[in-house]
C-alpha atoms as a PDB file:
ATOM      1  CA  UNK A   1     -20.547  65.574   9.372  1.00  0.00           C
ATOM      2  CA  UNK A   2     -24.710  64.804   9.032  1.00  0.00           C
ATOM      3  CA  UNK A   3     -26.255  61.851  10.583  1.00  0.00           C
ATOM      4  CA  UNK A   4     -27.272  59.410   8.517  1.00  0.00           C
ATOM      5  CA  UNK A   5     -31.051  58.971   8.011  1.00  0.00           C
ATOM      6  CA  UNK A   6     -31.424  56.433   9.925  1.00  0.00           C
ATOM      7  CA  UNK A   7     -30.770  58.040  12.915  1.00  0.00           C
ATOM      8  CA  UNK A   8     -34.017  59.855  12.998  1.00  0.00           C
ATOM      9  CA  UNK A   9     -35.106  56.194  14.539  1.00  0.00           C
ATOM     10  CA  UNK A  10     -34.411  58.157  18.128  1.00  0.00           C
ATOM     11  CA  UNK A  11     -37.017  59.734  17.922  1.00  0.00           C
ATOM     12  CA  UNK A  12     -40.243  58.529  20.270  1.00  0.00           C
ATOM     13  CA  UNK A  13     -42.654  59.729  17.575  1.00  0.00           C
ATOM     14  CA  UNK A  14     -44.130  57.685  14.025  1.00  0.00           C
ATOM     15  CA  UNK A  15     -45.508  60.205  11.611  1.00  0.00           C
ATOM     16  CA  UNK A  16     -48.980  60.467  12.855  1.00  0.00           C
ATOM     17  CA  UNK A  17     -50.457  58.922   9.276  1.00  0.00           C
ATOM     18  CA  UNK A  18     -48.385  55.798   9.902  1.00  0.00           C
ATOM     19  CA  UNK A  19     -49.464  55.277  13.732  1.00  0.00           C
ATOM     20  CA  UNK A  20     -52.850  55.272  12.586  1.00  0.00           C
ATOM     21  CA  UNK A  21     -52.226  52.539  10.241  1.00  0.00           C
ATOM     22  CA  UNK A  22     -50.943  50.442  13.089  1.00  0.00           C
ATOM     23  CA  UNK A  23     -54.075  49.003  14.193  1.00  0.00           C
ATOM     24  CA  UNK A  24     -55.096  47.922  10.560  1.00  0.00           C
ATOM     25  CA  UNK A  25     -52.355  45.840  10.543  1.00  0.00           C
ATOM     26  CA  UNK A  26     -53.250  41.806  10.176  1.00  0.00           C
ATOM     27  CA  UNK A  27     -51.901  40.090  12.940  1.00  0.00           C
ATOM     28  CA  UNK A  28     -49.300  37.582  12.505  1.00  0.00           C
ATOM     29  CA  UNK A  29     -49.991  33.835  12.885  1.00  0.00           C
ATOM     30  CA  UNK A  30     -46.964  31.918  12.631  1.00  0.00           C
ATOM     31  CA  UNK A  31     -48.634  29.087  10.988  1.00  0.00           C
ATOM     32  CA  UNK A  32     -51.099  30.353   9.163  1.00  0.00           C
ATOM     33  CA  UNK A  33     -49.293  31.319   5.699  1.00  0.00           C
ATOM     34  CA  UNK A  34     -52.463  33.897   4.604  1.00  0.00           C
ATOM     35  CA  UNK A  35     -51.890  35.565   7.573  1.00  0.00           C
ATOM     36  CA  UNK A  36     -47.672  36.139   7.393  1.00  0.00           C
ATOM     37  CA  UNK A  37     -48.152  37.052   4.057  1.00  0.00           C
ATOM     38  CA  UNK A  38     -50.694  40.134   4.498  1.00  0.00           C
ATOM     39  CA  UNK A  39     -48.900  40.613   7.658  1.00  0.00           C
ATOM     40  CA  UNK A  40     -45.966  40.836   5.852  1.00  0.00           C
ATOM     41  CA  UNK A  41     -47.115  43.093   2.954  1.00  0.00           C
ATOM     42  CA  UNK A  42     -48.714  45.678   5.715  1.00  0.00           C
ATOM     43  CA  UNK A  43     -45.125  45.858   6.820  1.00  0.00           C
ATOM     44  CA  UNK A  44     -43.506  46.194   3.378  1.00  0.00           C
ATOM     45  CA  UNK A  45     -46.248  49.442   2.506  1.00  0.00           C
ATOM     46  CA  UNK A  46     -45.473  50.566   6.144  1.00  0.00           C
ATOM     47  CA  UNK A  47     -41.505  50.888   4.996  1.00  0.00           C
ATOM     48  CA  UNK A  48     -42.278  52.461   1.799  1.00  0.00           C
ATOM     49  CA  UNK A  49     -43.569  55.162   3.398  1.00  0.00           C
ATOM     50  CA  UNK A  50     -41.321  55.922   6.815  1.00  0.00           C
ATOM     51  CA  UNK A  51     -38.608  53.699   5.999  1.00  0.00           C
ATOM     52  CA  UNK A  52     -36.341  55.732   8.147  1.00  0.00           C
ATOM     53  CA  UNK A  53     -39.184  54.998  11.235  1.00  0.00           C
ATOM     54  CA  UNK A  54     -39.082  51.099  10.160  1.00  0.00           C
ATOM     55  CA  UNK A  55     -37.594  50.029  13.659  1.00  0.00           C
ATOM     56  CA  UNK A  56     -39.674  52.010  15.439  1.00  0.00           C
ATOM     57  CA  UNK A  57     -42.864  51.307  13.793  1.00  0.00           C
ATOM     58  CA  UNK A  58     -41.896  47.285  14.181  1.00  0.00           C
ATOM     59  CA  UNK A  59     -41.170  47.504  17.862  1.00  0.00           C
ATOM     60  CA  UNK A  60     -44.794  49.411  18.507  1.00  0.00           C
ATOM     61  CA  UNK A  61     -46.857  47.003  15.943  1.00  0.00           C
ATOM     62  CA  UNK A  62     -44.872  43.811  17.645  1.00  0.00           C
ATOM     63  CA  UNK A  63     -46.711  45.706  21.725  1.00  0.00           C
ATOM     64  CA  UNK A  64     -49.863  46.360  19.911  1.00  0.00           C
ATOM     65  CA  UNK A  65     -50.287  43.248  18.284  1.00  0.00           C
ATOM     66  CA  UNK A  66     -48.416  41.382  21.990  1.00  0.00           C
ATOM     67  CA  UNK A  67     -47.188  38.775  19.400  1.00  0.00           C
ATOM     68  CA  UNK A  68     -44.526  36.951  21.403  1.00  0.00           C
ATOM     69  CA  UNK A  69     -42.707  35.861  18.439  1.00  0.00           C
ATOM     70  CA  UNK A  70     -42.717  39.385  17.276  1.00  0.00           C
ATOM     71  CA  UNK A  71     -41.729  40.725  20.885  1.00  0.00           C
ATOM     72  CA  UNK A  72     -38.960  37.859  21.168  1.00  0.00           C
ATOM     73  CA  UNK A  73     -37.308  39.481  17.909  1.00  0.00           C
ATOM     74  CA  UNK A  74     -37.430  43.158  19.130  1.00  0.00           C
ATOM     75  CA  UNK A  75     -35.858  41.827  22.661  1.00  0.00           C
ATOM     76  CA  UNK A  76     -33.052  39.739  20.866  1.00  0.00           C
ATOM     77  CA  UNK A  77     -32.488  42.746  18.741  1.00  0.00           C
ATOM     78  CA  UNK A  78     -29.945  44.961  20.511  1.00  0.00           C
ATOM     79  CA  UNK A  79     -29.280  47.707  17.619  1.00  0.00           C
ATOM     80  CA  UNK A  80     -32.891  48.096  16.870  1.00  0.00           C
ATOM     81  CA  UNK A  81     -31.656  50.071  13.837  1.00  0.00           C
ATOM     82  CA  UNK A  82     -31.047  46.060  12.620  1.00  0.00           C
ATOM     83  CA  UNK A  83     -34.900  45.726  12.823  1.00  0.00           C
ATOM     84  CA  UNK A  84     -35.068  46.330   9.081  1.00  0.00           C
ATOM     85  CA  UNK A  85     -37.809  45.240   6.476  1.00  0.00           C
ATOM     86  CA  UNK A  86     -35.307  43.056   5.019  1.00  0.00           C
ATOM     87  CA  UNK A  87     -34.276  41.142   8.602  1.00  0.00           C
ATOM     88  CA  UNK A  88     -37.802  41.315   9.922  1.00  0.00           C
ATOM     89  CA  UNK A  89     -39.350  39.276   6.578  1.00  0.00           C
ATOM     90  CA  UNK A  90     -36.523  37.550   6.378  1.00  0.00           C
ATOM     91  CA  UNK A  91     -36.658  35.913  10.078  1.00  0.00           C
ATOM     92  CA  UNK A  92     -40.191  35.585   9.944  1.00  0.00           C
ATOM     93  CA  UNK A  93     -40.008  33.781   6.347  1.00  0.00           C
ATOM     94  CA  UNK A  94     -37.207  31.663   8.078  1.00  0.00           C
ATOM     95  CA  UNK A  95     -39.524  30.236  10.607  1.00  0.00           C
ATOM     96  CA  UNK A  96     -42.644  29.526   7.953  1.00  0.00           C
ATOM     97  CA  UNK A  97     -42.646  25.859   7.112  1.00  0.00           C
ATOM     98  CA  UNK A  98     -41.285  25.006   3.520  1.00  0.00           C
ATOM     99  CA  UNK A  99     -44.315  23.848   2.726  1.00  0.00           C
ATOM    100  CA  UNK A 100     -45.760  27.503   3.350  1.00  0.00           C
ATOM    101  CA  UNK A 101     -42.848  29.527   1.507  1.00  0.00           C
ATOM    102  CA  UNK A 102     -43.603  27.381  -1.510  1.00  0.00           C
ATOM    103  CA  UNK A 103     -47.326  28.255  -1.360  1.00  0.00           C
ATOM    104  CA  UNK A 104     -45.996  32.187  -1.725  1.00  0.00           C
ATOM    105  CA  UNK A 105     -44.466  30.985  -5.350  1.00  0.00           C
ATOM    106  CA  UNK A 106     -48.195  31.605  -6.303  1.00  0.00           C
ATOM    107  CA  UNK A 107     -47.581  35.160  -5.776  1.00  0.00           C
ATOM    108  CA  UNK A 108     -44.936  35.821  -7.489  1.00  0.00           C
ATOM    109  CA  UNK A 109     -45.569  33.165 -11.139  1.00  0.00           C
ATOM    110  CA  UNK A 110     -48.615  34.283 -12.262  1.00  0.00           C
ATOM    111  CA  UNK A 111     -49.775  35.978 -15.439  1.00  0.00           C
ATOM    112  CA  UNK A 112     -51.302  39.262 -15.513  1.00  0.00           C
ATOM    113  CA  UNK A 113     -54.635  39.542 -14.816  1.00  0.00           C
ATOM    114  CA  UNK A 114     -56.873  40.568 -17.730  1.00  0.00           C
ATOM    115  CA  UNK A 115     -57.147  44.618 -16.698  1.00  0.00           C
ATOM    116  CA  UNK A 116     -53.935  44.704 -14.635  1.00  0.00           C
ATOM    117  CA  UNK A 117     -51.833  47.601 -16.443  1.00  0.00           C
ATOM    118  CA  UNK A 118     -48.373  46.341 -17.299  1.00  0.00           C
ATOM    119  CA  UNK A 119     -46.881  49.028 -14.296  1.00  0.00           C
ATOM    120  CA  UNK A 120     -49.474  47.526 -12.128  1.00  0.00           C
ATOM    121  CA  UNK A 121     -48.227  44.008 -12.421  1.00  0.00           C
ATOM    122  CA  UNK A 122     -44.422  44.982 -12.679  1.00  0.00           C
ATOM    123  CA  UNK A 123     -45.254  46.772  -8.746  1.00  0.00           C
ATOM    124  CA  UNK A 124     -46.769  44.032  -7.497  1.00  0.00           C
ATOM    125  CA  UNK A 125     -44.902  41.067  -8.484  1.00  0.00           C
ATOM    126  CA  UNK A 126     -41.579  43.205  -7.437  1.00  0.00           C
ATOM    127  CA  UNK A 127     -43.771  43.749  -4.074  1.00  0.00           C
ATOM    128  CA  UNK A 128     -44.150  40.158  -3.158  1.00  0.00           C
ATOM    129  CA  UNK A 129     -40.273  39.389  -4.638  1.00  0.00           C
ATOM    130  CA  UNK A 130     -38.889  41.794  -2.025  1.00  0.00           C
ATOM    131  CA  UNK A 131     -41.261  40.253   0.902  1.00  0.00           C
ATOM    132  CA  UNK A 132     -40.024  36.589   0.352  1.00  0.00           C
ATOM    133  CA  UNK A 133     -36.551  37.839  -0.984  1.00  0.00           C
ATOM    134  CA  UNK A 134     -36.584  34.720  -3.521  1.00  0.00           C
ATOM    135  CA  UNK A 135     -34.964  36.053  -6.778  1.00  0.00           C
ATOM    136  CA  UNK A 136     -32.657  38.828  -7.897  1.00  0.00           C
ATOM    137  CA  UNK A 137     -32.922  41.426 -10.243  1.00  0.00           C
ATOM    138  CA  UNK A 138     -32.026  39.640 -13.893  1.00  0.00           C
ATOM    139  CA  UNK A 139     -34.808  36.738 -12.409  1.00  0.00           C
ATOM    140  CA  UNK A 140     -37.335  38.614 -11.677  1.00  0.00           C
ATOM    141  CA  UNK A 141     -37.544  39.920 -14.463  1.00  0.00           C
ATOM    142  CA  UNK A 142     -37.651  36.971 -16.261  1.00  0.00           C
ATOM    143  CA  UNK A 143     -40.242  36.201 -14.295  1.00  0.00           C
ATOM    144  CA  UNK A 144     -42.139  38.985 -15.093  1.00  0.00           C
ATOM    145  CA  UNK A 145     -41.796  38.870 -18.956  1.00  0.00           C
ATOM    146  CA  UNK A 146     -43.302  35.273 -18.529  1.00  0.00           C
ATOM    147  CA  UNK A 147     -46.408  36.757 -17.147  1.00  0.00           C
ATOM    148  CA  UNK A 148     -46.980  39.760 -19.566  1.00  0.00           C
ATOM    149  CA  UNK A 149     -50.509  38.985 -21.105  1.00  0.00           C
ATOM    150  CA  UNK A 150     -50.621  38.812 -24.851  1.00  0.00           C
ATOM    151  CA  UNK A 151     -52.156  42.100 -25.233  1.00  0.00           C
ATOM    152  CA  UNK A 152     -49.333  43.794 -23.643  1.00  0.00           C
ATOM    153  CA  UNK A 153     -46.817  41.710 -25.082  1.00  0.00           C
ATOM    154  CA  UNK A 154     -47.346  42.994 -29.038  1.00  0.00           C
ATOM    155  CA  UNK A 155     -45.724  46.261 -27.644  1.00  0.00           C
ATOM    156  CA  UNK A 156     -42.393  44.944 -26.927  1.00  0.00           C
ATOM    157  CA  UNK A 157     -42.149  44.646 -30.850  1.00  0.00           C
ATOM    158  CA  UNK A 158     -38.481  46.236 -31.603  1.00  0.00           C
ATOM    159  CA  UNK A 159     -37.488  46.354 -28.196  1.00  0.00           C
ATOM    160  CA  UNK A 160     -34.685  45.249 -26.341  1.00  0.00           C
ATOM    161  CA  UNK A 161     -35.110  42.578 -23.755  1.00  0.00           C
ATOM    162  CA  UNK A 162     -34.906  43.938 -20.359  1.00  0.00           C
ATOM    163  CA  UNK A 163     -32.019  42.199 -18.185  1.00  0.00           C
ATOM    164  CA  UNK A 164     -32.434  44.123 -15.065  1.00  0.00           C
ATOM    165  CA  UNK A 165     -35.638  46.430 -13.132  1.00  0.00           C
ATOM    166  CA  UNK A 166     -34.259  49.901 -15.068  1.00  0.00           C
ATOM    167  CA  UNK A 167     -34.386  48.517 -18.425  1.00  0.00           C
ATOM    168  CA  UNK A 168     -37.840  46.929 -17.302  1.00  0.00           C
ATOM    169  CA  UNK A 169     -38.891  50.352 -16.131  1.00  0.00           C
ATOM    170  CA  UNK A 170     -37.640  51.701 -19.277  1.00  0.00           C
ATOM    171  CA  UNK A 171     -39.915  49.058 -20.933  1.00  0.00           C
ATOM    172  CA  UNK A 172     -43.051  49.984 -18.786  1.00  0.00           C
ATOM    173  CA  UNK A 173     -42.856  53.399 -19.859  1.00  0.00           C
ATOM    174  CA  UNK A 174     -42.194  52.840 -23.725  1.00  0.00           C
ATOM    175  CA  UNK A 175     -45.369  50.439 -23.070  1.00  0.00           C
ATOM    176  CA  UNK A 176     -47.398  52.753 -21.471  1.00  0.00           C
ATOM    177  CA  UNK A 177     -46.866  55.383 -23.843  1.00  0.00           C
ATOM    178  CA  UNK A 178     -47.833  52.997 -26.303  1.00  0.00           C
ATOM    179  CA  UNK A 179     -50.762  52.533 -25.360  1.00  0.00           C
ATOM    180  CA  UNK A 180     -51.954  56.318 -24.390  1.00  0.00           C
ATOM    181  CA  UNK A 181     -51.079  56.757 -28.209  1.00  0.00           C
ATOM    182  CA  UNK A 182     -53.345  53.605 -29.046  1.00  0.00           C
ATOM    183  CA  UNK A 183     -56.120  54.549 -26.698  1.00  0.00           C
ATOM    184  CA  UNK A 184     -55.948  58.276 -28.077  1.00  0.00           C
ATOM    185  CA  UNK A 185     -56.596  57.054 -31.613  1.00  0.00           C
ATOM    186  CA  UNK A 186     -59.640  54.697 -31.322  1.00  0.00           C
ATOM    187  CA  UNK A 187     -62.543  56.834 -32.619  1.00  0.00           C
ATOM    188  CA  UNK A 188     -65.734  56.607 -29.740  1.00  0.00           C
END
């Protein structure tokens, strides 16, 4: 039988790309809600790309940055393969005051911005939903549709209303392709 993936976490060594990263990272202040939330998306790009060296990469940021809150939650964490992305935001969401987490809703409700592609704004709105872990799949992406711009909204024409991320991503690339054919017929 194969070990699972996650048990490359033994290992002493981050992919040398990532470790660089590390000192990039912003540092967490507890209170200050600008600061856990680009903390927080540093760590959400970090486990996109070593996922499988999430614990690992969370125990060295939490020494490098000596963040005691951070070091408390690696010390009270006896299976660090429970240090995921998931339980990390989630405990450090828990301890940002309500007044904070609300602030994040900006984030999240917005329209798209005027040159955002539609893929562009799906990624990063999905982004910030799995960071604060607000909404599930069918509300996100009502949240999403809310916040298509006009100009991307004339190509849902005929289409099926996505309930769930595939059928959104289905969506993105009937949109997309949509618009390479539009952009490939407008005489310069």
């Amino acid at each position: 039988m194969e070990s699972s993936p996650r048990k490359k976490n033994s290992l002493s060594t981050i992919p040398g790309a990532v470790e660089e990263r590390l000192p990039s990272v912003t540092k967490l202040k507890e209170r200050d809600s600008t600061s856990v939330l680009k903390f927080l998306s540093w760590l959400y790009e970090l486990n996109l790309t070593a996922e499988d060296y999430f614990p690992l990469i969370f125990e060295r940021l939490a020494n490098l940055q000596g963040n005691k809150f951070l070091l408390k939650m690696v010390a009270d964490t006896p299976d660090k393969n429970a240090l995921t992305f998931q339980n990390v935001s989630r405990r450090i969401l828990d301890t940002t005051p309500c007044k904070v987490r609300r602030e994040y809703q900006k984030y999240l409700c917005r329209p798209q911005r005027p040159h955002e592609s539609f893929r562009d704004f799906v990624k990063d709105i999905s982004k910030y939903n799995s960071i604060l872990q607000l909404h599930d799949q069918s509300e996100l992406v009502e949240i999403i549709l809310v916040g298509v711009k006009s100009h991307t909204r004339v190509h849902f024409q005929f289409q099926t209303v996505p309930t769930n991320m595939q059928e959104l991503e289905t969506l993105v690339c009937h949109v997309e392709k949509l618009e390479k054919n539009q952009a490939s017929t407008i005489p310069w």
